[in-house]
Protein backbone atom coordinates (compact mmCIF):
# COMPACT_ATOMS: atom_id res chain seq x y z
CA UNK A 1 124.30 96.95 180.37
CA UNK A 2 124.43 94.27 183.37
CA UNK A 3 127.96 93.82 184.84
CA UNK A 4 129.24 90.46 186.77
CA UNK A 5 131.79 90.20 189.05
CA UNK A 6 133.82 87.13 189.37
CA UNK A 7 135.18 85.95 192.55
CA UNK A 8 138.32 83.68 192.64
CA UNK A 9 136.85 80.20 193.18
CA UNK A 10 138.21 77.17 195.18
CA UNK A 11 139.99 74.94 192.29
CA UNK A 12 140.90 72.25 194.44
CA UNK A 13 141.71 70.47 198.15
CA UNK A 14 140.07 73.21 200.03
CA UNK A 15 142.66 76.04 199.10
CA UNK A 16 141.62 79.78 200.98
CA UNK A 17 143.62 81.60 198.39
CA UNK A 18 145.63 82.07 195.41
CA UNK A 19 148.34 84.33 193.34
CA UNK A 20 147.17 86.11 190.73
CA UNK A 21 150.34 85.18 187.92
CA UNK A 22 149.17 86.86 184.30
CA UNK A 23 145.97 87.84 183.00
CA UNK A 24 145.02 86.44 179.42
CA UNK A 25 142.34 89.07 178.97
CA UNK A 26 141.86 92.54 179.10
CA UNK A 27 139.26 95.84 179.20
CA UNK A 28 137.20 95.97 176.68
CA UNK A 29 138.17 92.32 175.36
CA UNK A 30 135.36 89.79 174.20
CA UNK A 31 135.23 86.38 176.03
CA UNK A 32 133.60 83.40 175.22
CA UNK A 33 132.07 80.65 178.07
CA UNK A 34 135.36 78.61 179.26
CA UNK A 35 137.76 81.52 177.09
CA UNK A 36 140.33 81.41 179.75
CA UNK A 37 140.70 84.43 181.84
CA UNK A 38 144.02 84.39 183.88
CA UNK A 39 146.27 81.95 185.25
CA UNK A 40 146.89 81.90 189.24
CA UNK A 41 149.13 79.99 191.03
CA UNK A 42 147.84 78.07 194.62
CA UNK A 43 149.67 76.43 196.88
CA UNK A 44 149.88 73.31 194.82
CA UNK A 45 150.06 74.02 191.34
CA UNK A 46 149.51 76.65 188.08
CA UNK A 47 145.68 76.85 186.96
CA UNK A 48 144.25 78.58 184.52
CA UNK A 49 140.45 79.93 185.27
CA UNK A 50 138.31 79.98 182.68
CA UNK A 51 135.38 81.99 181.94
CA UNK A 52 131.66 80.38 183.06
CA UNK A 53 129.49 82.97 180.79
CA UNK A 54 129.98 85.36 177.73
CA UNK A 55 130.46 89.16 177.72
CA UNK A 56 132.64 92.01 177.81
CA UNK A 57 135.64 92.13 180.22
CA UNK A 58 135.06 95.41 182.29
CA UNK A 59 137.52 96.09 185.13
CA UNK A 60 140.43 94.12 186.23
CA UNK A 61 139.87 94.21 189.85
CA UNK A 62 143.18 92.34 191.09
CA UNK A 63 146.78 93.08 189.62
CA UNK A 64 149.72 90.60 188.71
CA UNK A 65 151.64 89.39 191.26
CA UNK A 66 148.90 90.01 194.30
CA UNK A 67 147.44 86.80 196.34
CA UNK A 68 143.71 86.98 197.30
CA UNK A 69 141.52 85.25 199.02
CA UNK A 70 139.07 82.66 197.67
CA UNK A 71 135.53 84.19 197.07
CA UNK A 72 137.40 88.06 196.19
CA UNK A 73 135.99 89.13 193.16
CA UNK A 74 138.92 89.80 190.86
CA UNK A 75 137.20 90.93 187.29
CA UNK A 76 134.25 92.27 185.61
CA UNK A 77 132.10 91.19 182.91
CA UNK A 78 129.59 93.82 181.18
CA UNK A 79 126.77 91.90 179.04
CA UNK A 80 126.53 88.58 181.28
CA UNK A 81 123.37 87.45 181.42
CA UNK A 82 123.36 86.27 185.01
CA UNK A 83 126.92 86.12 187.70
CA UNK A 84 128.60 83.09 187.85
CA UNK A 85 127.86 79.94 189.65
CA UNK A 86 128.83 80.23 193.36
CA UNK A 87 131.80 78.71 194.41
CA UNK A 88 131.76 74.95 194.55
CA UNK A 89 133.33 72.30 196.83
CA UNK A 90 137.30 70.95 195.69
CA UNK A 91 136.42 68.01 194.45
CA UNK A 92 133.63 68.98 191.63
CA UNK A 93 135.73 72.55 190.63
CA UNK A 94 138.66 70.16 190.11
CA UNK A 95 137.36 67.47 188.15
CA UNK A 96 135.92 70.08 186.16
CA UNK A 97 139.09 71.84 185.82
CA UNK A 98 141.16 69.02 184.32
CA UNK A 99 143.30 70.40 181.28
CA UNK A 100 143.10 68.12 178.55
CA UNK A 101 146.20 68.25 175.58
CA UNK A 102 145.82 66.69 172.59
CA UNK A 103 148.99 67.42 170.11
CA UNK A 104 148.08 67.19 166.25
CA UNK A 105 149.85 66.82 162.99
CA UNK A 106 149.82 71.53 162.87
CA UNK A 107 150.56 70.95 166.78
CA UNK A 108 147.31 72.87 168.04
CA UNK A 109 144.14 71.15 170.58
CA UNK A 110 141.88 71.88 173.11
CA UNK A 111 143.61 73.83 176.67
CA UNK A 112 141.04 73.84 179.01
CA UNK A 113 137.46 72.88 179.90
CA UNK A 114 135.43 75.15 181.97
CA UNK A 115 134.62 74.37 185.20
CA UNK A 116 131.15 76.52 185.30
CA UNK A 117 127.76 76.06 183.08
CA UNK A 118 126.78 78.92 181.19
CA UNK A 119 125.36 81.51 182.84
CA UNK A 120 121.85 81.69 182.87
CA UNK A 121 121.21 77.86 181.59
CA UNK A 122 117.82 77.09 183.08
CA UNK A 123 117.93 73.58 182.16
CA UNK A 124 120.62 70.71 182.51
CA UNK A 125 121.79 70.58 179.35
CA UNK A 126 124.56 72.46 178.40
CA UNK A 127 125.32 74.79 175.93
CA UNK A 128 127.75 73.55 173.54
CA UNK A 129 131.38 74.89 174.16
CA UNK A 130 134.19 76.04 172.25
CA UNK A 131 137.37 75.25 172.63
CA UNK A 132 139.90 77.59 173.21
CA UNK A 133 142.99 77.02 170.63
CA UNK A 134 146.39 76.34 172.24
CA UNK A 135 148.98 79.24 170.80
CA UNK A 136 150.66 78.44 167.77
CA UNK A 137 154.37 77.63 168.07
CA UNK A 138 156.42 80.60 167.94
CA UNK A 139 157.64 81.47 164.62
CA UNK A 140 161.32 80.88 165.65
CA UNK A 141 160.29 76.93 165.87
CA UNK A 142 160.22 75.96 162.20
CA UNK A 143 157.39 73.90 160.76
CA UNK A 144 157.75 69.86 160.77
CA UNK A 145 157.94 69.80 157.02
CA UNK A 146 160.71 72.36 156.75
CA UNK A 147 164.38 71.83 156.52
CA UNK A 148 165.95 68.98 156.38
CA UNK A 149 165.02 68.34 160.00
CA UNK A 150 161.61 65.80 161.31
CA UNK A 151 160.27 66.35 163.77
CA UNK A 152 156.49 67.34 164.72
CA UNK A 153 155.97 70.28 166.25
CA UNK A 154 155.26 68.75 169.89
CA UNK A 155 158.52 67.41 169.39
CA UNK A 156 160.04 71.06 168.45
CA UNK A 157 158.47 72.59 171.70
CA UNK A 158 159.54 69.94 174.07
CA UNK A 159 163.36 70.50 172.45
CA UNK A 160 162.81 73.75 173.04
CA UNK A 161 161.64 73.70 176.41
CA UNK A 162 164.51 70.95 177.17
CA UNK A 163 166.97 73.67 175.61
CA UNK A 164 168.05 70.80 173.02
CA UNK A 165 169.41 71.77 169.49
CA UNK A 166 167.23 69.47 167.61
CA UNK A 167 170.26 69.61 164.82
CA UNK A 168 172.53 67.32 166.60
CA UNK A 169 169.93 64.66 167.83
CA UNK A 170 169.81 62.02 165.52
CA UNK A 171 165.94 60.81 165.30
CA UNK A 172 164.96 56.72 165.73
CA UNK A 173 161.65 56.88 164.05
CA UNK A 174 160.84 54.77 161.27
CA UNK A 175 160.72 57.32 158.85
CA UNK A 176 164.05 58.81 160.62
CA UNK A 177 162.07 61.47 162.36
CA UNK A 178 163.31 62.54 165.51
CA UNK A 179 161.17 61.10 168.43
CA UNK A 180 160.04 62.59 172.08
CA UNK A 181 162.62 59.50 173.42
CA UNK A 182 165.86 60.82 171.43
CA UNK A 183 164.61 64.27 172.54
CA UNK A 184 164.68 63.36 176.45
CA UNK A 185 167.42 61.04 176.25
CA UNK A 186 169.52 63.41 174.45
CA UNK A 187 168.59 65.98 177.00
CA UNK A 188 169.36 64.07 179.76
CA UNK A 189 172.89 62.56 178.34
CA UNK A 190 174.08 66.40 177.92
CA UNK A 191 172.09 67.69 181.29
CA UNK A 192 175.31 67.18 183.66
CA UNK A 193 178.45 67.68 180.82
CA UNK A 194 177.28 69.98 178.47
CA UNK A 195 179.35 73.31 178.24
CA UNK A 196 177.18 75.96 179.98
CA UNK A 197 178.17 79.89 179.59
CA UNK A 198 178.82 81.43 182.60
CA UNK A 199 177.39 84.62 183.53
CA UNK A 200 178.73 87.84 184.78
CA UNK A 201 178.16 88.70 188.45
CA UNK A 202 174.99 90.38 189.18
CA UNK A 203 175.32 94.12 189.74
CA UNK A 204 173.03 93.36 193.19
CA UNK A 205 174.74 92.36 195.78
CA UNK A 206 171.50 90.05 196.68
CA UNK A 207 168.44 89.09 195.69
CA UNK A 208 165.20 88.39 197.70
CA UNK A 209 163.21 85.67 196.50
CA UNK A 210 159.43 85.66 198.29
CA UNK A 211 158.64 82.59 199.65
CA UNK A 212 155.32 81.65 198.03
CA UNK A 213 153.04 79.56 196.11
CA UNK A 214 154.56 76.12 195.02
CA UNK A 215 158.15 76.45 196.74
CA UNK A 216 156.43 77.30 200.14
CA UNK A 217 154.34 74.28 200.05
CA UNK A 218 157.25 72.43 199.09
CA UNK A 219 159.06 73.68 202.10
CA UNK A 220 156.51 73.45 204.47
CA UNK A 221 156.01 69.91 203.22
CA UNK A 222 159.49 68.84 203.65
CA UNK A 223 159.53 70.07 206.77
CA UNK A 224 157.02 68.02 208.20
CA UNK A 225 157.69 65.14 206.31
CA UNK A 226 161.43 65.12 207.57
CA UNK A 227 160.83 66.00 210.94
CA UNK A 228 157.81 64.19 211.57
CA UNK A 229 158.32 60.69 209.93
CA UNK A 230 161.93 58.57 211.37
CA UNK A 231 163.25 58.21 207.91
CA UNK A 232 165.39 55.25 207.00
CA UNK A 233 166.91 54.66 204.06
CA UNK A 234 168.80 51.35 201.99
CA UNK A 235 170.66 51.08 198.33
CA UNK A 236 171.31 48.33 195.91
CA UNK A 237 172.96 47.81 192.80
CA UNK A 238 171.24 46.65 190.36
CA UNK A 239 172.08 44.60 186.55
CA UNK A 240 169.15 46.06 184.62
CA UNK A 241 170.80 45.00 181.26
CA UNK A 242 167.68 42.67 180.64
CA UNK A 243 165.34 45.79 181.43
CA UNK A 244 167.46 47.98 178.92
CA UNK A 245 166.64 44.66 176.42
CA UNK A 246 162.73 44.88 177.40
CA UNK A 247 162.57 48.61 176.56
CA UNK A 248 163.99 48.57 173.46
CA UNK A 249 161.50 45.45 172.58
CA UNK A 250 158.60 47.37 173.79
CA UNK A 251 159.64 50.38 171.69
CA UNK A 252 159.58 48.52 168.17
CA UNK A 253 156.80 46.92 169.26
CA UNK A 254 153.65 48.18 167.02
CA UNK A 255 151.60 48.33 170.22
CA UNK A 256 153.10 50.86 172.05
CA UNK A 257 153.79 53.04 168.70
CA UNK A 258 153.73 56.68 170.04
CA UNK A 259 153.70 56.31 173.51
CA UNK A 260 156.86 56.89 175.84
CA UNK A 261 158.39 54.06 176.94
CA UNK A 262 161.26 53.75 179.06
CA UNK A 263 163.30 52.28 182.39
CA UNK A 264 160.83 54.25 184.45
CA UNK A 265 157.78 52.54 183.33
CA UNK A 266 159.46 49.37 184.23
CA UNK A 267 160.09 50.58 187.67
CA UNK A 268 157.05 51.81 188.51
CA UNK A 269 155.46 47.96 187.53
CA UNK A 270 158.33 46.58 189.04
CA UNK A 271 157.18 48.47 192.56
CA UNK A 272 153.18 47.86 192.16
CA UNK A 273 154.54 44.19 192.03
CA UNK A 274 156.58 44.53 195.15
CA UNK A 275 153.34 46.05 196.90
CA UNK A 276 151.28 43.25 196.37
CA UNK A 277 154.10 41.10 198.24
CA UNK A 278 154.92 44.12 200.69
CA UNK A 279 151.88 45.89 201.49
CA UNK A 280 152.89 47.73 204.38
CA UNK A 281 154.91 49.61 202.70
CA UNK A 282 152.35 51.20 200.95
CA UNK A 283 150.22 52.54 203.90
CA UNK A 284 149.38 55.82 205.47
CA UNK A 285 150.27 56.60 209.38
CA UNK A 286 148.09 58.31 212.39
CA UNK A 287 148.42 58.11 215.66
CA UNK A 288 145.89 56.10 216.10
CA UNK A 289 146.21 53.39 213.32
CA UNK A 290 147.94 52.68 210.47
CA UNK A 291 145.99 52.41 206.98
CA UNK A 292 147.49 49.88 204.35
CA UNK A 293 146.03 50.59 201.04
CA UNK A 294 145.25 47.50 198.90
CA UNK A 295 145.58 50.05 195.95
CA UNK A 296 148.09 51.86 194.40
CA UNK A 297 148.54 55.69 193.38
CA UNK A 298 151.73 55.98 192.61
CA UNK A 299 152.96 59.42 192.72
CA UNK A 300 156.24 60.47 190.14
CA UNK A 301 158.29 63.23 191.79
CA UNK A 302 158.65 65.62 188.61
CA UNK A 303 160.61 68.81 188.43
CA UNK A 304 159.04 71.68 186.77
CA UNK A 305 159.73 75.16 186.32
CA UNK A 306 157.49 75.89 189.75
CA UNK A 307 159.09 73.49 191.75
CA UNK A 308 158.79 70.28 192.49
CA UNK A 309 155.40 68.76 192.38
CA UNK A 310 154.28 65.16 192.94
CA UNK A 311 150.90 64.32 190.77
CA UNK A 312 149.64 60.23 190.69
CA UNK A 313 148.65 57.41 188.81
CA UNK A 314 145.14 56.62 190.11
CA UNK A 315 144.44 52.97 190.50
CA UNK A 316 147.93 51.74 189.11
CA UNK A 317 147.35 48.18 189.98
CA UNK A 318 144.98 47.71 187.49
CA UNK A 319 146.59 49.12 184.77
CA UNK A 320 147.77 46.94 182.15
CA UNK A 321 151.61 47.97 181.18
CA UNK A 322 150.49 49.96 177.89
CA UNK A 323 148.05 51.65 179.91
CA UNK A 324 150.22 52.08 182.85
CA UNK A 325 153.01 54.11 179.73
CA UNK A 326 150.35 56.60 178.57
CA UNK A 327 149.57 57.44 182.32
CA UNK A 328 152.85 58.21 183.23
CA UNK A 329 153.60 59.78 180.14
CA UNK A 330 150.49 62.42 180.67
CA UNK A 331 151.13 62.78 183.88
CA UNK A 332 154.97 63.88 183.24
CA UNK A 333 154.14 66.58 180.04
CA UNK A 334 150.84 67.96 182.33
CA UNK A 335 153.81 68.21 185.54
CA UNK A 336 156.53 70.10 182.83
CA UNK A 337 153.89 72.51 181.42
CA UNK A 338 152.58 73.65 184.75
CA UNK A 339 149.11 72.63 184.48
CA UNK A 340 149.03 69.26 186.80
CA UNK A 341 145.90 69.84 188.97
CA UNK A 342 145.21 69.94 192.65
CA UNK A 343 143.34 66.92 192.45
CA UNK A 344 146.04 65.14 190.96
CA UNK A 345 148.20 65.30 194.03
CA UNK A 346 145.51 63.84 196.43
CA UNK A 347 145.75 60.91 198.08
CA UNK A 348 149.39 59.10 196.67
CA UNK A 349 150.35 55.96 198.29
CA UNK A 350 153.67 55.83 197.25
CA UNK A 351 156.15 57.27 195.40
CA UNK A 352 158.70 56.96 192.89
CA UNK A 353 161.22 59.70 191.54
CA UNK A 354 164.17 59.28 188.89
CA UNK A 355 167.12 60.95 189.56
CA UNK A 356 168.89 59.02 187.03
CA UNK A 357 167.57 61.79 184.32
CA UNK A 358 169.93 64.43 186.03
CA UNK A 359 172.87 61.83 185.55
CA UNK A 360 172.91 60.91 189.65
CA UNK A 361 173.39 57.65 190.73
CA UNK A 362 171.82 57.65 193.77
CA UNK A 363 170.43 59.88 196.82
CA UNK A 364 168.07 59.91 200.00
CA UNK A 365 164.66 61.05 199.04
CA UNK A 366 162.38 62.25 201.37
CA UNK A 367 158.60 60.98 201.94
CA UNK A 368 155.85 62.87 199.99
CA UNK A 369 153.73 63.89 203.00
CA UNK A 370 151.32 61.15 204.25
CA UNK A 371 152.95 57.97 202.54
CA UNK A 372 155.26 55.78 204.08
CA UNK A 373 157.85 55.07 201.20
CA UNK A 374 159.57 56.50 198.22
CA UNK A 375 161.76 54.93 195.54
CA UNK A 376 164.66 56.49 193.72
CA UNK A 377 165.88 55.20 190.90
CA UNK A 378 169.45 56.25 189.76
CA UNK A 379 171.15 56.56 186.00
CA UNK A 380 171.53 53.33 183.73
CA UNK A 381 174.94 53.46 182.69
CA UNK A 382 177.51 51.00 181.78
CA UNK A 383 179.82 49.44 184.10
CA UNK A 384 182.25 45.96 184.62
CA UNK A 385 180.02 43.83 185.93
CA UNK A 386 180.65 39.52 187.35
CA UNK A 387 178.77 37.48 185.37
CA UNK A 388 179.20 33.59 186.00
CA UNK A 389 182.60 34.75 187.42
CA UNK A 390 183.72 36.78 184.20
CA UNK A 391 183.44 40.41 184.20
CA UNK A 392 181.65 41.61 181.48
CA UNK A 393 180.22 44.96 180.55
CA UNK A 394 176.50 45.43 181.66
CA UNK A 395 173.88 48.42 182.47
CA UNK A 396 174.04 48.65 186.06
CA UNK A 397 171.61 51.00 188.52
CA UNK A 398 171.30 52.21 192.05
CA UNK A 399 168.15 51.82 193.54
CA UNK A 400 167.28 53.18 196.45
CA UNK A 401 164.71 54.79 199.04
CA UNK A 402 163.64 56.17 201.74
CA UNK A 403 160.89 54.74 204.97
CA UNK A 404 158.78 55.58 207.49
CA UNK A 405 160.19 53.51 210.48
CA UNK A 406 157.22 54.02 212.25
CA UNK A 407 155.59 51.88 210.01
CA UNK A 408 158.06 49.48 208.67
CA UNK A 409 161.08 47.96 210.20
CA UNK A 410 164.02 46.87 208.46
CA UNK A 411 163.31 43.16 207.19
CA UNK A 412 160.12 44.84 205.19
CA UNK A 413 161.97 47.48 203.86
CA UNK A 414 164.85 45.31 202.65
CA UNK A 415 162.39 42.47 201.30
CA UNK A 416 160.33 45.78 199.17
CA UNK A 417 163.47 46.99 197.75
CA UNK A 418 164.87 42.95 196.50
CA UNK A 419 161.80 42.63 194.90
CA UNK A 420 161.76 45.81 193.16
CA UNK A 421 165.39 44.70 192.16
CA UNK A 422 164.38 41.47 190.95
CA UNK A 423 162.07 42.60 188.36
CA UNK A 424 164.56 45.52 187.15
CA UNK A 425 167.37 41.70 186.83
CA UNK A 426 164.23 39.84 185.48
CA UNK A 427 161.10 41.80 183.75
CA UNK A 428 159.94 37.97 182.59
CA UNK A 429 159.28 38.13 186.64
CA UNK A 430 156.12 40.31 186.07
CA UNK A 431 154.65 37.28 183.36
CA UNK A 432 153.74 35.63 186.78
């Protein structure tokens, strides 16, 4: 019987090597083409490798927890007709590589597509594939239909994952099921006061955390970013009651039925508007030019459970705002579930990032490498506010960020951040 080896391939932005984090498969197991074989964490993200041809698993040739080299062959296959393709450049392995979630009514759809043809495939056509079923919901999360709870099962996991007891949120849908915005904004109103048990002191005096993967990326990033790039920084205050008005509009509207909406999504048109009037904001530095882009890919800082990680909206600008909801929404569940893709932290222009969800009302970001200016937008809350000199309760925000002074001075910076403001005081500003 013929045996394959696999080597670790390149999934993305040139990477030389990779973590190996849990195998999915093991001896002796059956695999099917693009039956995914282990997940292995880079530099920039989690990724899960499928498998490009049929067959037996034979050895494991790389344990848990050990980082390898692209190109090392790290598993076996017995009954392959022919070894996998050779490695391929970033860019193809990572459009190839794109995870793809679609949630249904039993809360099951496709994981991932294979990045590799079947083995052996003379011919361009390729063989049909089957896709791999996402894992049921563990039997602890109860079905939609039972108990006196509704919610769909999406809904359960993100609860889950958000640590929210689904019993105390009460749901907004039309049918008074519970909804992914009462989950998140139910989340993020308990983040900051909700009691938290306390544990005992650890037995070890320390403990040694290796710096790898994601988090030294991050740091390395950072780094360079704050020591490299003069950062300077302004704040505002902001009356966003008419935004709070505009969500709740856009949320009963039948058009954007299932699909997040929210402050952010106002922000993040609000700043492809200020852009167009500020472009230099929106540029990249060298030290021999300075390259304004007359697009936008507007990256959304999100915090997952590897670290922080800072995947964009291609081509923002011409996104229409329904569009522009069920990009950022993707983008945030791919970022919380680990699976956001090398590719889709290439080549951001600018960034955004919402501290407001962790109850903050303000702070001093610093620049995702390469761009010249992030925007942070702090909590909506309530405050006394002057209103054609009475003072009157309103939702008020911080907003705030952080530039590359080699790039922008302050007059640009301040005239960005107004208009940004502007549309957050007046969303009937982006009619024009």
């Amino acid at each position: 019987m013929s045996e394959s080896e696999f080597p670790l391939p390149d999934v993305g932005e040139g990477l030389t090597e990779a973590e190996i984090v849990q195998w999915k498969v093991a001896p002796g197991d059956t695999v099917e083409l693009n039956q995914v074989l282990v997940e292995i964490e880079t530099a920039k993200s989690l990724v899960e490798l499928p498998s490009p041809f049929e067959g037996t698993i034979g050895k494991i040739l790389v344990d848990e927890g050990t980082t390898v080299d692209v190109g090392t062959p790290i598993v076996t296959v017995q009954g392959a007709d022919a070894a996998p393709e050779p490695v391929r450049e970033a860019e193809e392995v990572a459009a190839d590589t794109q995870t793809t979630i679609e949630d249904d009514e039993s809360g099951e759809g496709s994981v991932l597509v294979g990045y590799g043809t079947g083995a052996g495939a003379p011919s361009r056509r390729r063989k049909k594939r089957k896709p791999v079923a996402a894992p049921r919901p563990p039997a602890s999360v109860p079905a939609a239909a039972a108990g006196p709870i509704i919610a769909k099962p999406p809904i359960r996991k993100l609860a889950k994952d958000l640590g929210v007891d689904l019993s105390t949120v009460e749901g907004t849908g039309l049918a008074g099921e519970i909804t992914r915005d009462d989950v998140v904004r139910h989340a993020g109103q308990a983040s900051v006061f909700r009691n938290i048990e306390t544990p005992e002191w650890s037995e070890d005096r320390e403990e040694r955390v290796p710096v790898k993967g994601v988090r030294k990326q991050i740091a390395q990033a950072m780094v360079s970013s704050k020591f490299q790039a003069p950062h300077v920084s302004v704040f505002v205050d902001v009356d966003a009651t008419r935004t709070m008005e505009f969500v709740k509009r856009l949320k009963a509207s039948t058009d954007f039925a299932g699909v997040k909406v929210s402050p952010l999504l106002i922000m993040a048109r609000a700043m492809i508007w200020a852009v167009r009037r500020n472009p230099s904001v929106n540029a990249t530095w060298t030290d021999e030019e300075i390259i304004i882009h007359h697009y936008v890919n507007l990256g959304i800082a999100a915090a997952t459970p590897r670290g922080l990680l800072v995947p964009n909206v291609k081509e923002a600008q011409s996104m229409t705002l329904l569009e522009l909801a069920t990009a950022l929404e993707q983008l945030t569940l791919t970022a919380r579930d680990g699976k956001t893709q090398p590719s889709d932290m290439q080549n951001g222009t600018i960034t955004l990032t919402n501290i407001g969800v962790f109850g903050m009302d303000t702070g001093t970001p610093i620049l995702n490498p390469g761009e010249v200016g992030i925007v942070a937008m702090g909590t909506i809350k309530q405050k006394p506010w002057v209103v054609d000199g009475e003072v009157r309760p309103r939702f008020v925000t911080t907003i705030g960020g952080s530039f590359d002074h080699r790039v922008v001075d302050g007059d640009v910076v301040s005239r960005f951040i107004a208009d940004v403001a502007s549309i957050i005081e007046e969303p009937a500003l982006l009619l024009d």
